[in-house]
C-alpha atoms as a PDB file:
ATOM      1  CA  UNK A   1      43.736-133.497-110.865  1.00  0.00           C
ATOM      2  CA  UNK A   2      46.099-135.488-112.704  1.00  0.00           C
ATOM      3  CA  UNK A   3      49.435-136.848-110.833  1.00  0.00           C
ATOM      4  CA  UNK A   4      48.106-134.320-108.150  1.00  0.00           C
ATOM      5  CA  UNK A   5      49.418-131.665-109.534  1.00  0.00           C
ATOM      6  CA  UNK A   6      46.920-129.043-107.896  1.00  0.00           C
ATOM      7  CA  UNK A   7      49.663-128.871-105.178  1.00  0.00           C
ATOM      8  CA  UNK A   8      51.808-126.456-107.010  1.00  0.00           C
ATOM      9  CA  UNK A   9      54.414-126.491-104.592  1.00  0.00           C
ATOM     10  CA  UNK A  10      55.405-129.850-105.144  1.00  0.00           C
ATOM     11  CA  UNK A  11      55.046-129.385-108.985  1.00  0.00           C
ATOM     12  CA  UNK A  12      59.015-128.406-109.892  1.00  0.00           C
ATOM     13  CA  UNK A  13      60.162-131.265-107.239  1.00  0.00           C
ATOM     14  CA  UNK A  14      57.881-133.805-108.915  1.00  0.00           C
ATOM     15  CA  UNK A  15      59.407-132.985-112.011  1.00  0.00           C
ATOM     16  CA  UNK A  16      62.885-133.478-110.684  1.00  0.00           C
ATOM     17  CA  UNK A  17      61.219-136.551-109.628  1.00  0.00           C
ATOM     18  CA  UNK A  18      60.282-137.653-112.908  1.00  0.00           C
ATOM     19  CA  UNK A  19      63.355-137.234-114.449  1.00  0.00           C
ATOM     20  CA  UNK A  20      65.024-139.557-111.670  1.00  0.00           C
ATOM     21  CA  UNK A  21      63.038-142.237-112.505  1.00  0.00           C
ATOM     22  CA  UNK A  22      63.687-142.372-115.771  1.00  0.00           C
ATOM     23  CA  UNK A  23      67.447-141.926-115.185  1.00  0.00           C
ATOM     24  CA  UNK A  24      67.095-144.474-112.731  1.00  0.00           C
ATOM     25  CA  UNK A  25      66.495-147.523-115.154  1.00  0.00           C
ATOM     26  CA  UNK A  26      69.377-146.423-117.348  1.00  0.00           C
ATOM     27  CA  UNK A  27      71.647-149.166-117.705  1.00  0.00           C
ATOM     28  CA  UNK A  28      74.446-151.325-119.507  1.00  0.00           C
ATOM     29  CA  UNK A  29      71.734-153.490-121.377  1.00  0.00           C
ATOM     30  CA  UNK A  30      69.537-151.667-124.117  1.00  0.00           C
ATOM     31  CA  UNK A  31      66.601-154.053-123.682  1.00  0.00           C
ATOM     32  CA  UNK A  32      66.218-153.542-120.054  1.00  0.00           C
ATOM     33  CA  UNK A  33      66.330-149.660-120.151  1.00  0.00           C
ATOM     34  CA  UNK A  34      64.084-149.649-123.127  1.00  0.00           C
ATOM     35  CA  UNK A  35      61.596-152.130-121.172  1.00  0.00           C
ATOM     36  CA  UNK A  36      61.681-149.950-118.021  1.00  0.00           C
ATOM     37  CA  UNK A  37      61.342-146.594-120.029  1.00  0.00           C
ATOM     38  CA  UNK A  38      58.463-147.856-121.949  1.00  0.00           C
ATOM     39  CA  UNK A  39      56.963-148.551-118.366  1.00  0.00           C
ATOM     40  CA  UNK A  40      57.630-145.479-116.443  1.00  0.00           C
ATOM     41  CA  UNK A  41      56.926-143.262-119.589  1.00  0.00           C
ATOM     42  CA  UNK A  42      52.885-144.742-119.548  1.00  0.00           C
ATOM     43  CA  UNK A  43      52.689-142.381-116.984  1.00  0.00           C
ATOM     44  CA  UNK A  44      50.318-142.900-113.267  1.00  0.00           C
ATOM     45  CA  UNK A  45      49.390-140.678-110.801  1.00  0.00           C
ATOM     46  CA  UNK A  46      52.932-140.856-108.804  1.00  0.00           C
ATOM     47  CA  UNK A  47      50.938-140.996-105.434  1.00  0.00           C
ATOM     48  CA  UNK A  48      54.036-142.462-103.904  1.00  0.00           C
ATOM     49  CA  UNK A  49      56.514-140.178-104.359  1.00  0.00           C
ATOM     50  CA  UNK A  50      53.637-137.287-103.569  1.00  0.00           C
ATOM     51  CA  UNK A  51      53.395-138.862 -99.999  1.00  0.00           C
ATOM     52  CA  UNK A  52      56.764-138.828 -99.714  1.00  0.00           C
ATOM     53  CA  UNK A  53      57.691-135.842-100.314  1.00  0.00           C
ATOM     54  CA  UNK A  54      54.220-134.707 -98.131  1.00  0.00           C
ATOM     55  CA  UNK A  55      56.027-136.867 -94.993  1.00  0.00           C
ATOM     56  CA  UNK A  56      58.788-134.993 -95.678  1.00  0.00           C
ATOM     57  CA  UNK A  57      57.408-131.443 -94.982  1.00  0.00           C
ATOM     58  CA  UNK A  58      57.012-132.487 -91.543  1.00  0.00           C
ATOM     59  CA  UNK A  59      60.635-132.482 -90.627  1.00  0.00           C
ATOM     60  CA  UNK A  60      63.392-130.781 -92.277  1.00  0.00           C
ATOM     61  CA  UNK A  61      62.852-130.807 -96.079  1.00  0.00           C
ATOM     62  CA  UNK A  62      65.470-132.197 -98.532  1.00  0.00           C
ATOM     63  CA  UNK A  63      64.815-133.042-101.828  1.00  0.00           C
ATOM     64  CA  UNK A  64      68.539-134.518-102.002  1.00  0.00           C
ATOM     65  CA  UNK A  65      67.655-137.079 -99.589  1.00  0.00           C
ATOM     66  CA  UNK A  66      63.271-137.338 -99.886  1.00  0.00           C
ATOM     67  CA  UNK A  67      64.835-138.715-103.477  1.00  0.00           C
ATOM     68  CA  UNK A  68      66.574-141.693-102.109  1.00  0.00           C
ATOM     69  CA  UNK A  69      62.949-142.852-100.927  1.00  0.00           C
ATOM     70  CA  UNK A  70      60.158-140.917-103.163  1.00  0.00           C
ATOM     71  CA  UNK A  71      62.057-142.766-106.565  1.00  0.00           C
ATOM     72  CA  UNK A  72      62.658-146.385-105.159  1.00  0.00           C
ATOM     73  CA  UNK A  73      59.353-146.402-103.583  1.00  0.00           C
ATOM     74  CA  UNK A  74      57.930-145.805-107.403  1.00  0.00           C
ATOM     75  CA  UNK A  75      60.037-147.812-109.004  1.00  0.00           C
ATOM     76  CA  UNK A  76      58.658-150.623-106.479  1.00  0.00           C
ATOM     77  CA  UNK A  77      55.424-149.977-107.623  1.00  0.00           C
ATOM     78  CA  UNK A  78      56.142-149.911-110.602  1.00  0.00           C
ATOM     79  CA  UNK A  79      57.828-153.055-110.515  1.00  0.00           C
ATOM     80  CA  UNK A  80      54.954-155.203-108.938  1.00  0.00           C
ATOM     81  CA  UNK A  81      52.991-153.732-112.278  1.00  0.00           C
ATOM     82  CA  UNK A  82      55.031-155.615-114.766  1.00  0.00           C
ATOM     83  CA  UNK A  83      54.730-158.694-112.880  1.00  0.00           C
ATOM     84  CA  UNK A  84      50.798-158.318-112.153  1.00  0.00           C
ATOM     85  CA  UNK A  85      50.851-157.941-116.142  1.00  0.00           C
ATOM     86  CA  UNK A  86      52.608-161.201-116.911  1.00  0.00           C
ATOM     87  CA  UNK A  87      50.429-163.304-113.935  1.00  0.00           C
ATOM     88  CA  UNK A  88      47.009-161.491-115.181  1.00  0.00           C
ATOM     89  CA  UNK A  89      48.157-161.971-118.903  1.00  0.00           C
ATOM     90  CA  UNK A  90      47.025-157.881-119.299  1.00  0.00           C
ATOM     91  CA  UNK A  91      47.854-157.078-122.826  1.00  0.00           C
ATOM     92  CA  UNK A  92      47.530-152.959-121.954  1.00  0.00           C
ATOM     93  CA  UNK A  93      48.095-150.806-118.795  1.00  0.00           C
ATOM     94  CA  UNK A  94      46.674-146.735-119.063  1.00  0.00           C
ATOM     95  CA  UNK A  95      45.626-147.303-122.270  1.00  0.00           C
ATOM     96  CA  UNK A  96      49.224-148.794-123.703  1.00  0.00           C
ATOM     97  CA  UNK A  97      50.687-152.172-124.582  1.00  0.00           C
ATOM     98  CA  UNK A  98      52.541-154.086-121.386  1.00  0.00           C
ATOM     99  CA  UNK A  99      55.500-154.854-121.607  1.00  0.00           C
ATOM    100  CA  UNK A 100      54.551-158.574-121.131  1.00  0.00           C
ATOM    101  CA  UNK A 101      52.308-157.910-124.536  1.00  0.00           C
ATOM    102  CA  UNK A 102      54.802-156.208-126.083  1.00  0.00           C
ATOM    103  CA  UNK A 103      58.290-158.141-125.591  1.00  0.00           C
ATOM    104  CA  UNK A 104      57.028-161.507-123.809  1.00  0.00           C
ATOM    105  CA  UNK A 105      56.364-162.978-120.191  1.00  0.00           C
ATOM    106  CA  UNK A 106      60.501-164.041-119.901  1.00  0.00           C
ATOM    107  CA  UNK A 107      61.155-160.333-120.806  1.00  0.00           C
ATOM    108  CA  UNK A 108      58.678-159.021-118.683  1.00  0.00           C
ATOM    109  CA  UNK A 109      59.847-160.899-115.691  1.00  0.00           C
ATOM    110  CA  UNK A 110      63.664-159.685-116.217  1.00  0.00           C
ATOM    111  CA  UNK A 111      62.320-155.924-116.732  1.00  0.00           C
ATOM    112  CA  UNK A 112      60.563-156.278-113.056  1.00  0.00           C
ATOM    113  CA  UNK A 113      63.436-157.875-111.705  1.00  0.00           C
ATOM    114  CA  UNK A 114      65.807-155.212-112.416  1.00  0.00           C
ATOM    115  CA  UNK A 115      63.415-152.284-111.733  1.00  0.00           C
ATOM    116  CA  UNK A 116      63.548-153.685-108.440  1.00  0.00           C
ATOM    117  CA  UNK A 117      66.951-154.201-107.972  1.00  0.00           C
ATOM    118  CA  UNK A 118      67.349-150.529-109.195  1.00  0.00           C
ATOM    119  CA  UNK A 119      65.126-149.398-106.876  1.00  0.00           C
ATOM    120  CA  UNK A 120      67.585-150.889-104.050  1.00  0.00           C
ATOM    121  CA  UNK A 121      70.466-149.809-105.134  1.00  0.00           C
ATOM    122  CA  UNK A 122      69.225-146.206-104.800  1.00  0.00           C
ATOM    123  CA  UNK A 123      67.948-146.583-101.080  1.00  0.00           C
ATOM    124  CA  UNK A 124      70.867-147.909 -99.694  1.00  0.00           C
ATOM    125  CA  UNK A 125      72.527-144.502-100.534  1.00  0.00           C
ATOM    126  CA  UNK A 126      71.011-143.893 -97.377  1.00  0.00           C
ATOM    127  CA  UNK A 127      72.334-143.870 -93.846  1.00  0.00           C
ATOM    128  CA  UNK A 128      69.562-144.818 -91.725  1.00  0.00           C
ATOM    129  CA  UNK A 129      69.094-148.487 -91.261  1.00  0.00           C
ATOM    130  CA  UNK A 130      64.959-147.840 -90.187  1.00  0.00           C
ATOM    131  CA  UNK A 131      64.176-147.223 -93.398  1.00  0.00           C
ATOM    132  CA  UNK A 132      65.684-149.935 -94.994  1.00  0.00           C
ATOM    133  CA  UNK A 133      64.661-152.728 -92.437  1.00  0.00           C
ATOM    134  CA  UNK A 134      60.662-151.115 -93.089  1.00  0.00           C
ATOM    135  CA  UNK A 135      61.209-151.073 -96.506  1.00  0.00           C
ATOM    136  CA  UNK A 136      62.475-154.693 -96.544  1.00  0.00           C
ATOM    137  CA  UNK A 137      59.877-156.015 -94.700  1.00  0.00           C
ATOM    138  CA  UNK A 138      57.115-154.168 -96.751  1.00  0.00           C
ATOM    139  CA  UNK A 139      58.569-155.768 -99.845  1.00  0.00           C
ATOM    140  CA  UNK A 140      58.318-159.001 -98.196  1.00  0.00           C
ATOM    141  CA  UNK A 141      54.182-158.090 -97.437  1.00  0.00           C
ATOM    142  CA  UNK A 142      53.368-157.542-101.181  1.00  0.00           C
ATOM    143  CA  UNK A 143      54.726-160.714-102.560  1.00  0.00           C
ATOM    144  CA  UNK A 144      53.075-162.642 -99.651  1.00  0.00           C
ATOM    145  CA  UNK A 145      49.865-160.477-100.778  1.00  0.00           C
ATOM    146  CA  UNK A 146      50.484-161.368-104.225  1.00  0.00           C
ATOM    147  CA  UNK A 147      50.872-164.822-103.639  1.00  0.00           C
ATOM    148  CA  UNK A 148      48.019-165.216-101.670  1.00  0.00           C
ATOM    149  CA  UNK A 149      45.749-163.193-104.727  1.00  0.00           C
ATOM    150  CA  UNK A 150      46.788-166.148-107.042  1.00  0.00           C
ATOM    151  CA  UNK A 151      45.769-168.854-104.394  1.00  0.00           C
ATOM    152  CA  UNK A 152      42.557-166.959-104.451  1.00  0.00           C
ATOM    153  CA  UNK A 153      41.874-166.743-107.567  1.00  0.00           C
ATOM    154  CA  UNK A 154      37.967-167.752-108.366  1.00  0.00           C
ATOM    155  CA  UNK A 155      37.830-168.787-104.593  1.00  0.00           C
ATOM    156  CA  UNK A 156      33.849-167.477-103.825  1.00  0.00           C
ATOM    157  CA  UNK A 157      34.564-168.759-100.427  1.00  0.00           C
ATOM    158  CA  UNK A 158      36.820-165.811 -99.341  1.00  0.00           C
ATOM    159  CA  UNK A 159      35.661-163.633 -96.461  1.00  0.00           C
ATOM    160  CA  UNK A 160      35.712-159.711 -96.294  1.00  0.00           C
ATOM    161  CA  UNK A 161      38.430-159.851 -93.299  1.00  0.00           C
ATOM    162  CA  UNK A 162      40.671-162.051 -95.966  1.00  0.00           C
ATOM    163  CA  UNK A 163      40.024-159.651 -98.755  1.00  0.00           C
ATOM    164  CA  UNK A 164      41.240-156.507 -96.810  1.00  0.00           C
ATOM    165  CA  UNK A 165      44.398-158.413 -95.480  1.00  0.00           C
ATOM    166  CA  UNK A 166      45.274-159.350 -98.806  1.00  0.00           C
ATOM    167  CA  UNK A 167      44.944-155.555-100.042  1.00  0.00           C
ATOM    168  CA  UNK A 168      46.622-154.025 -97.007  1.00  0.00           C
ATOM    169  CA  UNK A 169      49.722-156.476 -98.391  1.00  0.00           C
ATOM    170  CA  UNK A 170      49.111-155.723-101.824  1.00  0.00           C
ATOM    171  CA  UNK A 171      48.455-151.813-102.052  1.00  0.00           C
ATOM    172  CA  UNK A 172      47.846-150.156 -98.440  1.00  0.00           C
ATOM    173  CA  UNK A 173      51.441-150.933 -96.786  1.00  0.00           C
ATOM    174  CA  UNK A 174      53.673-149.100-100.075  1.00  0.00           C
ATOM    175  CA  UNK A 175      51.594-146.104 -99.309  1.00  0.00           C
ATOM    176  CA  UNK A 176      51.490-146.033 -95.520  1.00  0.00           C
ATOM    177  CA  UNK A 177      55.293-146.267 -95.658  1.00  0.00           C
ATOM    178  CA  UNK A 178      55.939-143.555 -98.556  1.00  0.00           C
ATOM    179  CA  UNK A 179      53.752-141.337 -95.921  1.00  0.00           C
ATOM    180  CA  UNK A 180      55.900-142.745 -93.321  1.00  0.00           C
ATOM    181  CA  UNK A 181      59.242-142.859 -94.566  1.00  0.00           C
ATOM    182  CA  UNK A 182      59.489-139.390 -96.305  1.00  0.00           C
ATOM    183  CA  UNK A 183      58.966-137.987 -92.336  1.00  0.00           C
ATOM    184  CA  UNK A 184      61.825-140.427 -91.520  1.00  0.00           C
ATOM    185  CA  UNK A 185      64.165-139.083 -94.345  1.00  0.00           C
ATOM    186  CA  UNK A 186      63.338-135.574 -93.064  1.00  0.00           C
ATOM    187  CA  UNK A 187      64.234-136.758 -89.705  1.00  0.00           C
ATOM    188  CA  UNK A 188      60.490-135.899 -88.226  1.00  0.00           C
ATOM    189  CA  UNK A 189      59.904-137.244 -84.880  1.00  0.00           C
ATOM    190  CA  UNK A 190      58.898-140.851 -84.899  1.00  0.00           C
ATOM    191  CA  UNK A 191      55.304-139.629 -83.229  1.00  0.00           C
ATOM    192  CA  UNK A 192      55.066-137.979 -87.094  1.00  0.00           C
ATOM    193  CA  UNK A 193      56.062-140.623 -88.715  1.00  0.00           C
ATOM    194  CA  UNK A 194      53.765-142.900 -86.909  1.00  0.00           C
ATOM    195  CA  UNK A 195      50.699-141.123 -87.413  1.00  0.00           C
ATOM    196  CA  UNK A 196      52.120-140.241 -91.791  1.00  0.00           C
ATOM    197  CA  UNK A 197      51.587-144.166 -91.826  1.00  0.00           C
ATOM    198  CA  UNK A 198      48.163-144.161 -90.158  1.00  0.00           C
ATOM    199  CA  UNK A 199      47.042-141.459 -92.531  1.00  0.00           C
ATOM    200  CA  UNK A 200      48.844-143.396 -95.708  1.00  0.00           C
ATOM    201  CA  UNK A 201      47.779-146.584 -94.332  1.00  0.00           C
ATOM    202  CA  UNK A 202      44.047-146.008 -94.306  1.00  0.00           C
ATOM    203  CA  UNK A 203      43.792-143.950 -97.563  1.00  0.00           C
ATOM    204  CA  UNK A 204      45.639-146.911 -98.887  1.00  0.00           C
ATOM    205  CA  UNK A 205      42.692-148.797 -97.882  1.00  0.00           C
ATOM    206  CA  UNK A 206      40.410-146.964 -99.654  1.00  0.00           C
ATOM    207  CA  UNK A 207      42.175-146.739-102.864  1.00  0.00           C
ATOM    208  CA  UNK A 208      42.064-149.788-103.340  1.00  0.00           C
ATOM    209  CA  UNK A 209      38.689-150.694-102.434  1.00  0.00           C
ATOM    210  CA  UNK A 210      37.715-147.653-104.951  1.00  0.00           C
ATOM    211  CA  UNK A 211      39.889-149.019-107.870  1.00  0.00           C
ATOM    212  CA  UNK A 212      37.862-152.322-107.628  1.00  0.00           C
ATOM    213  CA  UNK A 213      34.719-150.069-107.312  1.00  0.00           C
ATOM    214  CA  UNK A 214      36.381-148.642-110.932  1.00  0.00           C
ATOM    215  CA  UNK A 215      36.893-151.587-112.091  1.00  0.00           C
ATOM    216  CA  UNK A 216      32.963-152.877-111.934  1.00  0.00           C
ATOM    217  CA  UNK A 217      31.327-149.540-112.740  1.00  0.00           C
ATOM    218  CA  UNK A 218      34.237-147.762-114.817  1.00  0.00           C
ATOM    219  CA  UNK A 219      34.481-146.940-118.702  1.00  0.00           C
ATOM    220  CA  UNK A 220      37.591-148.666-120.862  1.00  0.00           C
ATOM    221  CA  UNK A 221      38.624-145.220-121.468  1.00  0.00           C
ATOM    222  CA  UNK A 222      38.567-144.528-117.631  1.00  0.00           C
ATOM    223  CA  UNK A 223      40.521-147.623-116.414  1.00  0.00           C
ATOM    224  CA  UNK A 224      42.547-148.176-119.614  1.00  0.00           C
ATOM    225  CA  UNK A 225      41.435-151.509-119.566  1.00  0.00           C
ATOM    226  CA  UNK A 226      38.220-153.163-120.220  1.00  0.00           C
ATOM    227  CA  UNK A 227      35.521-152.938-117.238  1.00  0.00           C
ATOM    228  CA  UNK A 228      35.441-156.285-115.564  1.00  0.00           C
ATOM    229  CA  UNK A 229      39.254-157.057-115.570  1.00  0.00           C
ATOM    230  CA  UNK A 230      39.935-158.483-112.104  1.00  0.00           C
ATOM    231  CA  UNK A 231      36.547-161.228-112.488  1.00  0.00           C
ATOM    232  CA  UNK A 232      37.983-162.360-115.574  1.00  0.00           C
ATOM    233  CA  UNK A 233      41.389-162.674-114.308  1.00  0.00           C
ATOM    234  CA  UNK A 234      39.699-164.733-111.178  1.00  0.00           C
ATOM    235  CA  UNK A 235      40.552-161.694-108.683  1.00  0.00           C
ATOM    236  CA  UNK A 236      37.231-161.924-106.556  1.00  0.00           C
ATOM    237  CA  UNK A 237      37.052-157.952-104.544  1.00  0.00           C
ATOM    238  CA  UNK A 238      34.514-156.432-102.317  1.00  0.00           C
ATOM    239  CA  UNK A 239      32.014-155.631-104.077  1.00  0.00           C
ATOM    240  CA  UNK A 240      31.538-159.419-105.825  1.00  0.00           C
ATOM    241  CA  UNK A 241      32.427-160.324-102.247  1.00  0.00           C
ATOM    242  CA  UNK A 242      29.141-158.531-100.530  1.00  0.00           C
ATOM    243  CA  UNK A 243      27.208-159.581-103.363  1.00  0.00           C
ATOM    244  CA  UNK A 244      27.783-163.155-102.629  1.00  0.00           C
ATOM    245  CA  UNK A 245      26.529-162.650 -99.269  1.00  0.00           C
ATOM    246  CA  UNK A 246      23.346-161.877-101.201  1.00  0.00           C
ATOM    247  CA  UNK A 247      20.944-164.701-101.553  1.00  0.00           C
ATOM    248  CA  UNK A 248      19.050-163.722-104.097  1.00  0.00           C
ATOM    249  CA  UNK A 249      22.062-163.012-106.190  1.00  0.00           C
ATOM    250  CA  UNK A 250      24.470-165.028-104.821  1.00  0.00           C
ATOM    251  CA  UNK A 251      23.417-168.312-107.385  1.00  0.00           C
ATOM    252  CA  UNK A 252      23.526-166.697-110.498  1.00  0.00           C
ATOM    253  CA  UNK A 253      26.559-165.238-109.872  1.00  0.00           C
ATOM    254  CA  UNK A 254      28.213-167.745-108.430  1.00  0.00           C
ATOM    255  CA  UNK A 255      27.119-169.335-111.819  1.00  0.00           C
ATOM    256  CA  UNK A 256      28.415-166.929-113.962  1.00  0.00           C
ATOM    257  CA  UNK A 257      31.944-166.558-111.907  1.00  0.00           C
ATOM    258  CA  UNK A 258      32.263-170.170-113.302  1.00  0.00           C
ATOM    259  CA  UNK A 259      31.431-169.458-116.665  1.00  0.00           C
ATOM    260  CA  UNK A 260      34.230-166.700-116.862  1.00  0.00           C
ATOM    261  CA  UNK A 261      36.374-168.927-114.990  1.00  0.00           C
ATOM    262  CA  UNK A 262      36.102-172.152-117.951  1.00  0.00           C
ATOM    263  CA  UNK A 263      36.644-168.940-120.431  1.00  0.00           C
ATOM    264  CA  UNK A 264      32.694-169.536-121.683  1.00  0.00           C
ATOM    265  CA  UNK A 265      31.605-165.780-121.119  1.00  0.00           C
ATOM    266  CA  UNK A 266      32.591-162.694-120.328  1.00  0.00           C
ATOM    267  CA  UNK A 267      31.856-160.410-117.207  1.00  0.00           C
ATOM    268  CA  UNK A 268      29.213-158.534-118.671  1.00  0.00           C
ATOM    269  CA  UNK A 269      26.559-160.345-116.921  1.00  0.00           C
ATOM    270  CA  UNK A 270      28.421-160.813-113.362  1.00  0.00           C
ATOM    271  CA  UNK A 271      28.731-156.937-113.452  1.00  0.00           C
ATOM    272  CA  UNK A 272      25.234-156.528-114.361  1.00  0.00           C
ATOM    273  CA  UNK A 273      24.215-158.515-111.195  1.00  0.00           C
ATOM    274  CA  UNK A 274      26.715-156.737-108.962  1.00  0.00           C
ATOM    275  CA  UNK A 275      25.129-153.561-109.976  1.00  0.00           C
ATOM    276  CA  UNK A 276      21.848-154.597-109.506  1.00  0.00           C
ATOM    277  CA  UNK A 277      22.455-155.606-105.392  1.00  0.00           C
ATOM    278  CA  UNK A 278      24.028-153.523-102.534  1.00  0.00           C
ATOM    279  CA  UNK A 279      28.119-154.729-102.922  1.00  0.00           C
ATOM    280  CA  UNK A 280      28.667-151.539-104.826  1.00  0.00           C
ATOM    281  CA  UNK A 281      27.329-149.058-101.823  1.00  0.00           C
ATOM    282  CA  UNK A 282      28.598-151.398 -99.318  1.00  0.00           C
ATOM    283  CA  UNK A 283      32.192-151.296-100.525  1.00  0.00           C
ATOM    284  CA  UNK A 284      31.731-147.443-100.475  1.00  0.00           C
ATOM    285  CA  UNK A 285      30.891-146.924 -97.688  1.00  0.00           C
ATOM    286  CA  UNK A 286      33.757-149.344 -96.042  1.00  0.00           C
ATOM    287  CA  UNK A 287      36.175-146.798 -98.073  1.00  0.00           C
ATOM    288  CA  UNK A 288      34.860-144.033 -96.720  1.00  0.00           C
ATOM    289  CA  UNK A 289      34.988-145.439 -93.174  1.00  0.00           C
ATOM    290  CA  UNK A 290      38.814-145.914 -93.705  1.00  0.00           C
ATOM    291  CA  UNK A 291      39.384-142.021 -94.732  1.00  0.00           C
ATOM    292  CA  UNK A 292      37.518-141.380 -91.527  1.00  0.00           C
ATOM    293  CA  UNK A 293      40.011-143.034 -89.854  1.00  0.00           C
ATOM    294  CA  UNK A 294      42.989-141.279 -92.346  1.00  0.00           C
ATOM    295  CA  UNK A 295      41.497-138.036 -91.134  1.00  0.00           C
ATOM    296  CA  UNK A 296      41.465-138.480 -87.675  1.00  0.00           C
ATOM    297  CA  UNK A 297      44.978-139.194 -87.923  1.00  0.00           C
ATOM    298  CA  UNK A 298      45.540-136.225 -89.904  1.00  0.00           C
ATOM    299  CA  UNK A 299      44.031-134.208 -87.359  1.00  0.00           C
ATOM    300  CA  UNK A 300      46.139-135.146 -84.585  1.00  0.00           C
ATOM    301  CA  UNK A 301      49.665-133.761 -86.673  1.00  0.00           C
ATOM    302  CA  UNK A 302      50.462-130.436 -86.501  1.00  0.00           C
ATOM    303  CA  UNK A 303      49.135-127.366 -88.927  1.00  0.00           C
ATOM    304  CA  UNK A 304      50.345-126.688 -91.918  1.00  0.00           C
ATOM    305  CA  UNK A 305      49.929-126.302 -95.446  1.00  0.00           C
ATOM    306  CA  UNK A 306      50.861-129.687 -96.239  1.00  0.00           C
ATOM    307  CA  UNK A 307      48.213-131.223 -93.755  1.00  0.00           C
ATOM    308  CA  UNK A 308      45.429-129.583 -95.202  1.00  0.00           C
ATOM    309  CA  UNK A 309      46.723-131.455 -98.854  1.00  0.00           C
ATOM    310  CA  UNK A 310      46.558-134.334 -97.306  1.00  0.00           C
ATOM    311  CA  UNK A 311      43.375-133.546 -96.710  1.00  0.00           C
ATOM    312  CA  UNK A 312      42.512-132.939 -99.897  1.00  0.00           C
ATOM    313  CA  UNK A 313      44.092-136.138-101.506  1.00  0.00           C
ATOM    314  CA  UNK A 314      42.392-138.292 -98.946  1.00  0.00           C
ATOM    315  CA  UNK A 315      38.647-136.981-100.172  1.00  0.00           C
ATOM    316  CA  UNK A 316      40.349-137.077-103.819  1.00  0.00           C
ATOM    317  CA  UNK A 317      40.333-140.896-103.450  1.00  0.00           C
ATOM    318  CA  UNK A 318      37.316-141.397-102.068  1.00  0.00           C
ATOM    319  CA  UNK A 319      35.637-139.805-105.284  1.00  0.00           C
ATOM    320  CA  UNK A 320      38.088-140.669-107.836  1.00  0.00           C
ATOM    321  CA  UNK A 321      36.607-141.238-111.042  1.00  0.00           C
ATOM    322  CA  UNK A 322      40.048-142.678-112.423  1.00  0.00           C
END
């Protein structure tokens, strides 16, 4: 199911998509473009610009305009990658060098910088001012969710409600409003739209509860990264989260969260006593809860082929096994 592209219908539009984004980054500097290409061309699933152009099959379809949102909306997300890379220090993303490993952190920084701008540039091509005051104001939600992940870095004190605000910021808002704002570019009825960012919203959720699920009980060659990446890098998620409220884990791992934290050990151990306690089924069953909820959202839009992909993307990420 790679990039999604069991939904053949969307196949030829995704591929006009594709080559958008790489046009996109084109630019006067050579460094910058090259930067950004080697980015974008490391591939991803493209969930964003799928949702978009989902959203938009619930108003009057146009690939002209579903553009002008599916591409910035990627480019955003792609964006917030190259700076996770230079904060987390990651030396690869799916399986290739960052661009922070590869040119530097000042580089790095730049090449985010002007993927965003980019991606700005290309939405204000558009009329409607809705879009760009949600879009605005969801760009303002990450970097106060990213913020707020480096202030919590190694913090063991951190409840579940904090955790999920700081991932509805980080991850759960950019989907809810590709979802939301491909119906809006179609020119859906806002009762659409509203229930697209329900749908997006709460599989957004779930994604990202299941990609720190991955990132515990994954393979390298799964995650493109070694297994343990967000303990090492202080990020403390769910499942470490329910298994602190474990007491007859909670010491030793508290123990060896500090050890990985002075750089004395790896997370070997710490994923070894994760797996061993109930974080790991707790956290799924929390994401599965919140596709409930993306479901009964679903249900309430109206027929049509596109609803019943929806469907199938939102049990896709509840099983994902990448």
């Amino acid at each position: 199911m790679k990039r999604l592209q069991m939904f053949g219908l969307l196949t030829k539009d995704m591929d006009t998509l594709e080559k958008e984004l790489y046009r996109s980054v084109q630019g006067d500097d050579p460094l910058l473009t090259e930067t950004s290409l080697h980015l974008l061309k490391a591939g991803g699933k493209r969930l964003r610009p799928v949702f978009v152009l989902m959203g938009g099959k619930f108003g009057t379809y146009d690939l002209d305009k579903l553009k002008r949102v599916a591409v910035p909306l990627e480019l955003i997300h792609s964006a917030s990658l190259v700076h996770d890379d230079v904060i987390d220090d990651a030396d690869t993303r799916r399986g290739e060098p960052t661009v922070k490993a590869k040119w530097g952190d000042k580089i790095a920084m730049y090449t985010g910088d002007f993927i965003y701008a980019k991606a700005l540039a290309i939405t204000a091509e558009l009329p409607n001012p809705r879009i760009h005051q949600i879009l605005s104001k969801a760009m303002v939600e990450m970097t106060i969710g990213e913020m707020e992940q480096i202030r919590d870095f190694f913090n063991s004190g951190q409840s579940v409600r904090h955790y999920l605000r700081r991932i509805r910021r980080k991850t759960a808002l950019l989907i809810a409003i590709s979802c939301q704002l491909g119906a809006l570019a179609a020119d859906a009825e806002p009762e659409k739209a509203g229930l697209l960012y329900k749908y997006g919203y709460n599989v957004g959720m779930a994604f990202q509860i299941r990609d720190d699920l991955l990132d515990l009980s994954g393979t390298e060659k799964q995650l493109g990264k070694p297994p343990g990446s967000d303990m090492r890098q202080g990020n403390i998620t769910l499942p470490v989260i329910y298994t602190l409220e474990d007491d007859r884990l909670r010491g030793a791992l508290l123990d060896e969260l500090e050890q990985i934290r002075e750089g004395r050990t790896g997370a070997g151990r710490a994923i070894d006593l994760i797996l061993s306690g109930d974080g790991i089924s707790r956290a799924e069953e929390l994401a599965t809860r919140y596709i409930d909820k993306a479901l009964a959202a679903l249900d309430k839009l109206p027929n049509n082929r596109t609803k019943g992909n929806l469907r199938e993307i939102a049990y896709f990420v509840t099983g994902r096994a990448y």
